[in-house]
C-alpha atoms as a PDB file:
ATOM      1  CA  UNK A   1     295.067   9.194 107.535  1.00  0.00           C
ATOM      2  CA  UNK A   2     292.186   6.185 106.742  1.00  0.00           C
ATOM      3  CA  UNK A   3     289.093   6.085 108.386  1.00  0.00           C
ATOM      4  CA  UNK A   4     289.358   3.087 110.786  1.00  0.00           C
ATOM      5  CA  UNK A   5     286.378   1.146 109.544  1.00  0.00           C
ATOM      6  CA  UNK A   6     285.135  -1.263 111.409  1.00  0.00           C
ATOM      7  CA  UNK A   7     282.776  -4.027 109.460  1.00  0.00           C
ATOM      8  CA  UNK A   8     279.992  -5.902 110.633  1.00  0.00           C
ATOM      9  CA  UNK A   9     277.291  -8.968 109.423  1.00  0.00           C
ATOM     10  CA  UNK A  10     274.253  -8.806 109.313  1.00  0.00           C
ATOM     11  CA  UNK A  11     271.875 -11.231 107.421  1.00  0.00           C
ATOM     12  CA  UNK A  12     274.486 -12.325 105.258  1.00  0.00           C
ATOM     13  CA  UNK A  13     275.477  -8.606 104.456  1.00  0.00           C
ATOM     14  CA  UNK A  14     277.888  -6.453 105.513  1.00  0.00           C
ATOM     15  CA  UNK A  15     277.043  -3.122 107.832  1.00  0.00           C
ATOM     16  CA  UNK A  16     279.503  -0.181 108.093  1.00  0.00           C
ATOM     17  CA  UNK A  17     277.189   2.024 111.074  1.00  0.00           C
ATOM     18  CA  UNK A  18     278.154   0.428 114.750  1.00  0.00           C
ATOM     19  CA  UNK A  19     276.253  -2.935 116.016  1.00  0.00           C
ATOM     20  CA  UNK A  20     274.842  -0.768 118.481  1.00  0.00           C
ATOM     21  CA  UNK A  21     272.960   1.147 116.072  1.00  0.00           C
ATOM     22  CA  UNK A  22     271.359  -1.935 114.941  1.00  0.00           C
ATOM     23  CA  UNK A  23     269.702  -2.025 118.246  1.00  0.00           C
ATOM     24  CA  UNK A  24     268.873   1.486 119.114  1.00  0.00           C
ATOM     25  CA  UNK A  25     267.759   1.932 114.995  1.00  0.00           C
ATOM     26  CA  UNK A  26     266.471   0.423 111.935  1.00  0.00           C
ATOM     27  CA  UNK A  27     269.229  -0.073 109.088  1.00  0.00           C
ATOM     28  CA  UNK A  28     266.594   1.769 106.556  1.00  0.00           C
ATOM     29  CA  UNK A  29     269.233   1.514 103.136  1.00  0.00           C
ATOM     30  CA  UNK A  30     272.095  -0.019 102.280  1.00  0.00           C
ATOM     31  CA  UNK A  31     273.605   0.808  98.762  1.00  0.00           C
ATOM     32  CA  UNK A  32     274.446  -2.910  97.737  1.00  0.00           C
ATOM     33  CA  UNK A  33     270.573  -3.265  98.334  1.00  0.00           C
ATOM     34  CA  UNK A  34     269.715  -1.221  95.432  1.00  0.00           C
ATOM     35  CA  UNK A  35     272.663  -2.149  93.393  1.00  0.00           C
ATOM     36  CA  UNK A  36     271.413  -5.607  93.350  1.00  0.00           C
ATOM     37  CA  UNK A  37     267.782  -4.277  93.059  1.00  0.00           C
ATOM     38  CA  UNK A  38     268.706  -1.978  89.538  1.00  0.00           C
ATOM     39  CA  UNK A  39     271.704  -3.803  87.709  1.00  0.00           C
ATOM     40  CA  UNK A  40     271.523  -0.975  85.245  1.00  0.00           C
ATOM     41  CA  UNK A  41     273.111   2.003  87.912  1.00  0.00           C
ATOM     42  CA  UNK A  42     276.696  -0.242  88.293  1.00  0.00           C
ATOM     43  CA  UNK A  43     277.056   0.147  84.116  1.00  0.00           C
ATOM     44  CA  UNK A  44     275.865   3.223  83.810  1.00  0.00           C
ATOM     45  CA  UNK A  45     278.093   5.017  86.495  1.00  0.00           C
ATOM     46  CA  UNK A  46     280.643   3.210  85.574  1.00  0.00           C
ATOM     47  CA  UNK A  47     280.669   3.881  81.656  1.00  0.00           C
ATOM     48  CA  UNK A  48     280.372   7.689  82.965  1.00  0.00           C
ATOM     49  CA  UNK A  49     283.762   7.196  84.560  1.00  0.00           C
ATOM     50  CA  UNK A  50     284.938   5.587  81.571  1.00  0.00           C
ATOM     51  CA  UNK A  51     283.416   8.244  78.708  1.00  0.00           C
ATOM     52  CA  UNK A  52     286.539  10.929  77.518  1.00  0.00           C
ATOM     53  CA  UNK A  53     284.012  12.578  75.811  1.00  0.00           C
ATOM     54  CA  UNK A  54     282.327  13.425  78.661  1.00  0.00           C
ATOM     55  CA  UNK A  55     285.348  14.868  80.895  1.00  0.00           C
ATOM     56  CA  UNK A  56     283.231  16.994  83.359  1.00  0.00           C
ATOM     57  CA  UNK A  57     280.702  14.412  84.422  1.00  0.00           C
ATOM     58  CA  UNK A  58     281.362  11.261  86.395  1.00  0.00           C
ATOM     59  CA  UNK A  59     284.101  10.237  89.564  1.00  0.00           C
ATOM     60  CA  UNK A  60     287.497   9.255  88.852  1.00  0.00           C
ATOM     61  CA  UNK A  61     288.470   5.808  88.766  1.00  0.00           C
ATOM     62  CA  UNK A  62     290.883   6.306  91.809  1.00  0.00           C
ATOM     63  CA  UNK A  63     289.460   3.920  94.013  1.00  0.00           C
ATOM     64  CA  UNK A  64     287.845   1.696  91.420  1.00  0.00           C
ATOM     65  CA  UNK A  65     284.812   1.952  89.060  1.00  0.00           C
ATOM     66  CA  UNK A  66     281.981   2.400  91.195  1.00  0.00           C
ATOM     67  CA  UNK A  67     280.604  -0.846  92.353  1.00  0.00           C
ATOM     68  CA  UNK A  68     283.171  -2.834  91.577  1.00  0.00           C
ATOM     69  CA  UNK A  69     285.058  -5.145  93.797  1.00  0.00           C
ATOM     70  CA  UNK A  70     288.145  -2.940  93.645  1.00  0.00           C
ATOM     71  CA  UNK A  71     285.721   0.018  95.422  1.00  0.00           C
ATOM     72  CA  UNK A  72     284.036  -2.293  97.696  1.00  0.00           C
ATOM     73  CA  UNK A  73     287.263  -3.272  98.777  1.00  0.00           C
ATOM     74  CA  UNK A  74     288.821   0.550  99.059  1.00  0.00           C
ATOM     75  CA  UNK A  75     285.631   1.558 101.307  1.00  0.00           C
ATOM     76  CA  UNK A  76     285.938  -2.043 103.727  1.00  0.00           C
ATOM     77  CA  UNK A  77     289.610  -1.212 104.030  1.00  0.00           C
ATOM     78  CA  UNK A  78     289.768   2.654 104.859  1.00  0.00           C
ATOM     79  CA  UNK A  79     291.293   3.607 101.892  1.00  0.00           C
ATOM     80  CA  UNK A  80     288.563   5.453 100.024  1.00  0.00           C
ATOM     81  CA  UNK A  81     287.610   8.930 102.327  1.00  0.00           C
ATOM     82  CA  UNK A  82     284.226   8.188 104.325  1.00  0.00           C
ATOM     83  CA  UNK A  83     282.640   9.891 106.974  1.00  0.00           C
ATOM     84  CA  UNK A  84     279.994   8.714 109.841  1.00  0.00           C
ATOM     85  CA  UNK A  85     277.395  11.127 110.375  1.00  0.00           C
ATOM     86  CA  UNK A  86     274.813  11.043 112.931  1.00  0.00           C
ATOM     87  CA  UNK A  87     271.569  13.871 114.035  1.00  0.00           C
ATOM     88  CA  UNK A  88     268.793  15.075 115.297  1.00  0.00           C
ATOM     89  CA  UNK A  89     266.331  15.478 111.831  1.00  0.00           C
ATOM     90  CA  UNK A  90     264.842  19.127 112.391  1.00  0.00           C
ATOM     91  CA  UNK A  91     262.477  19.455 108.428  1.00  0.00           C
ATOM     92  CA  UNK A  92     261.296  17.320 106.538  1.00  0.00           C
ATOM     93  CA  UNK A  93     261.070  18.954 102.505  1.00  0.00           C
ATOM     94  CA  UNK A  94     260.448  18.250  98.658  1.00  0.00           C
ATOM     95  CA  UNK A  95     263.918  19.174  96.855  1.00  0.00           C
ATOM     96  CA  UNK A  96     264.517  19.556  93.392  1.00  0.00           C
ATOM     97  CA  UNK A  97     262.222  20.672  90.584  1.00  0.00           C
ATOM     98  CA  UNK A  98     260.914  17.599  89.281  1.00  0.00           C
ATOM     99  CA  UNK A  99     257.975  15.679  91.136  1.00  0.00           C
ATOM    100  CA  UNK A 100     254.947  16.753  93.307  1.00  0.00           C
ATOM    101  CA  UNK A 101     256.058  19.405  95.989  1.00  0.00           C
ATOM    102  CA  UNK A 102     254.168  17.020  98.790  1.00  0.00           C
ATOM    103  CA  UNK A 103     256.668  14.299  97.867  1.00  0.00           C
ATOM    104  CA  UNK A 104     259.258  14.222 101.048  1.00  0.00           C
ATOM    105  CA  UNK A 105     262.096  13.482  99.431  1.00  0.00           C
ATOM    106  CA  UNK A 106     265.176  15.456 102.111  1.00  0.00           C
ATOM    107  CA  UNK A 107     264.844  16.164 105.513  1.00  0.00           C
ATOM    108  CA  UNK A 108     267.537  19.000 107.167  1.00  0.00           C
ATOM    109  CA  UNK A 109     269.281  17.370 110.371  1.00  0.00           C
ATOM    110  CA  UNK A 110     271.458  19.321 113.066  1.00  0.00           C
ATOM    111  CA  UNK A 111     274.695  17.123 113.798  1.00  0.00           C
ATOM    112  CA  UNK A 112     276.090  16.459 117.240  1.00  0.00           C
ATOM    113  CA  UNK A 113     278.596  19.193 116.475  1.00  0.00           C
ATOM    114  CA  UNK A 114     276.081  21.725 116.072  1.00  0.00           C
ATOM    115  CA  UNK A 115     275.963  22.254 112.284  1.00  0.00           C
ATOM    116  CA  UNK A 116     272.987  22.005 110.228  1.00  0.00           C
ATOM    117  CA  UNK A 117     272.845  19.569 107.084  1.00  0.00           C
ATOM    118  CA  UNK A 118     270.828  18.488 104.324  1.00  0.00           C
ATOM    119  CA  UNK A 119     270.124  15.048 102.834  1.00  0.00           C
ATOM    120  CA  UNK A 120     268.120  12.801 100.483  1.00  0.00           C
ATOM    121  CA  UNK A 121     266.194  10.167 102.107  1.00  0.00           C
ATOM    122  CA  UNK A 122     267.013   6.618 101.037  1.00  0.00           C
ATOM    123  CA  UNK A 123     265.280   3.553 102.202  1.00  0.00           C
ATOM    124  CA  UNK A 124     265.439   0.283 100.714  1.00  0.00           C
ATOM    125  CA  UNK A 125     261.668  -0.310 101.278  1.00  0.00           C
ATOM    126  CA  UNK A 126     259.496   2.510 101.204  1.00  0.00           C
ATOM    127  CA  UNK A 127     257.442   1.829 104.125  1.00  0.00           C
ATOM    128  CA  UNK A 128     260.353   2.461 106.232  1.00  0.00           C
ATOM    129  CA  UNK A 129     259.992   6.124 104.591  1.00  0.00           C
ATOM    130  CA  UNK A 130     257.572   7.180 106.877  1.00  0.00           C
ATOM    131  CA  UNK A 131     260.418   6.680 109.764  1.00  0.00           C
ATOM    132  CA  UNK A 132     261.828   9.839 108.841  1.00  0.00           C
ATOM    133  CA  UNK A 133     260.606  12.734 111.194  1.00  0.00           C
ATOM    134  CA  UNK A 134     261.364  15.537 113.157  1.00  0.00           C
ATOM    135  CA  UNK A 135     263.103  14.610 116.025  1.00  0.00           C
ATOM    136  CA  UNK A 136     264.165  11.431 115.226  1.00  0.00           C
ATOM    137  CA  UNK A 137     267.684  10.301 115.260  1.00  0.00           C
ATOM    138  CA  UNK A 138     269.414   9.809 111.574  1.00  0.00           C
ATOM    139  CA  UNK A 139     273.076   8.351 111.141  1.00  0.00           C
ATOM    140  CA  UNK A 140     274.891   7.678 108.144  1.00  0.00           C
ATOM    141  CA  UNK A 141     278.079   5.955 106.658  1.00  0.00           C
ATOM    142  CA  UNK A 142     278.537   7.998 103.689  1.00  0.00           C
ATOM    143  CA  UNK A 143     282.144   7.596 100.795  1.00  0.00           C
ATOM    144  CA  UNK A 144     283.724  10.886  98.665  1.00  0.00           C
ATOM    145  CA  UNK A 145     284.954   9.496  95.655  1.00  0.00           C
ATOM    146  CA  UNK A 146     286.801  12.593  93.568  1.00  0.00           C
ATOM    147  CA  UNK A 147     285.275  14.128  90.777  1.00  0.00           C
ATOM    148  CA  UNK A 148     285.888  13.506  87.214  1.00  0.00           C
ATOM    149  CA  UNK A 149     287.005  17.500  86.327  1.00  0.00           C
ATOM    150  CA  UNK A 150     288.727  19.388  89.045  1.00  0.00           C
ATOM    151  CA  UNK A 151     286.493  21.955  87.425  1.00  0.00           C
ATOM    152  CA  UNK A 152     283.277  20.700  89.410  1.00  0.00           C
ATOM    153  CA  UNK A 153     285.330  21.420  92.249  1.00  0.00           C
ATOM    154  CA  UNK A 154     284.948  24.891  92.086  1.00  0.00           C
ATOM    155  CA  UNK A 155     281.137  24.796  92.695  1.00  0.00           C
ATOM    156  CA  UNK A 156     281.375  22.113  95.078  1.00  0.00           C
ATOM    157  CA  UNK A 157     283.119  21.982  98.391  1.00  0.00           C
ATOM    158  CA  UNK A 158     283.572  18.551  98.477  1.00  0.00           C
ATOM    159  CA  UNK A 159     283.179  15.014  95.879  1.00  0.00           C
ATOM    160  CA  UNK A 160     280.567  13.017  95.206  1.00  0.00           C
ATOM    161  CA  UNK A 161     278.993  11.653  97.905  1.00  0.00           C
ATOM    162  CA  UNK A 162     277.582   8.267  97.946  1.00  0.00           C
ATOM    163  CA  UNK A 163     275.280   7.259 101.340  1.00  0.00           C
ATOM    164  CA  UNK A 164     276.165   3.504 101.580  1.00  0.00           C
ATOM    165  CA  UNK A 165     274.117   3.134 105.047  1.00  0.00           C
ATOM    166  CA  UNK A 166     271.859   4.838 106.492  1.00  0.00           C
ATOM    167  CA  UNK A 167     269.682   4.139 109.946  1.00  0.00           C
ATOM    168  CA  UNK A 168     267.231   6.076 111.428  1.00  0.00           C
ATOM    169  CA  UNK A 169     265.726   6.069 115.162  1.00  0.00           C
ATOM    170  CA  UNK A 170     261.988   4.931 115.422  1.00  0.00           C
ATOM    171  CA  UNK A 171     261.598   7.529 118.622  1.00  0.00           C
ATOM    172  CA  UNK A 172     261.784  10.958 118.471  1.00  0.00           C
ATOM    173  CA  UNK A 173     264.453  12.902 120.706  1.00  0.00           C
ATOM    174  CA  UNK A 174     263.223  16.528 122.229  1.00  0.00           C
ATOM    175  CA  UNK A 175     264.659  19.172 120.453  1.00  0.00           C
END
């Protein structure tokens, strides 16, 4: 069964979250923002795909080459598996190893079903960055393109996942 996706313009662009959200939220990334912004990630993903040499790293080609009109057109009809998420953010924290430890970089958010989660923080400017805090809103249009090795899967519970929206509230909800 496809994900009913429903599209929707906006400046020119397309938006996968719901036109309400546009009112109640500020669209803070879209991933054909920084597509356009670093022409290098479409190649480089893309040659990762592509590289036999290389047979645990990179997505399968099953819905396209990432970024390419084929995938666009996968994710605006339903086809390729994506998922809506929306919730309440509860910490804000540096992941990862690299970078100064007082760099926000994730934030943990309880969903509407009750379940905690943890995700990056993308904006397309970084002054929107400073939307992201506890008690504020967060919802998501997210794809899950299949791995490369069906190895991977077995320290992953799911593919990649690529965030192609992502909105946040600008008030703060009581937790």
């Amino acid at each position: 069964m496809h994900l009913q996706i429903q599209l929707y313009s906006l400046n020119g662009g397309i938006l996968f979250l719901l036109p309400d959200d546009v009112n109640s939220m500020r669209l803070v990334y879209q991933l054909v923002n920084e597509l356009k912004n670093d022409p290098s990630i479409v190649p480089q993903a893309q040659a990762m795909t592509l590289d036999a040499s290389r047979p645990n790293l990179g997505c399968k080609a099953t819905y396209g080459l990432y970024g390419s009109e084929e995938w666009w057109e996968n994710i605006k009809s339903g086809r390729m598996p994506g998922k809506y998420e929306c919730g309440v953010i509860t910490e804000l924290f540096h992941a990862g190893q690299d970078g100064d430890e007082d760099d926000i970089n994730s934030f943990m958010f309880l969903t509407e079903d009750g379940t905690e989660r943890m995700e990056s923080i993308y904006c397309d400017d970084e002054c929107d960055h400073a939307l992201f805090r506890v008690g504020c809103t967060v919802k998501m249009f997210s794809v899950l393109q299949p791995l490369k090795s069906e190895e991977c899967y077995a320290s992953r519970s799911e593919p990649a996942n690529f965030v192609i929206e992502m909105a946040v509230s600008e008030g703060r909800v009581a937790l």
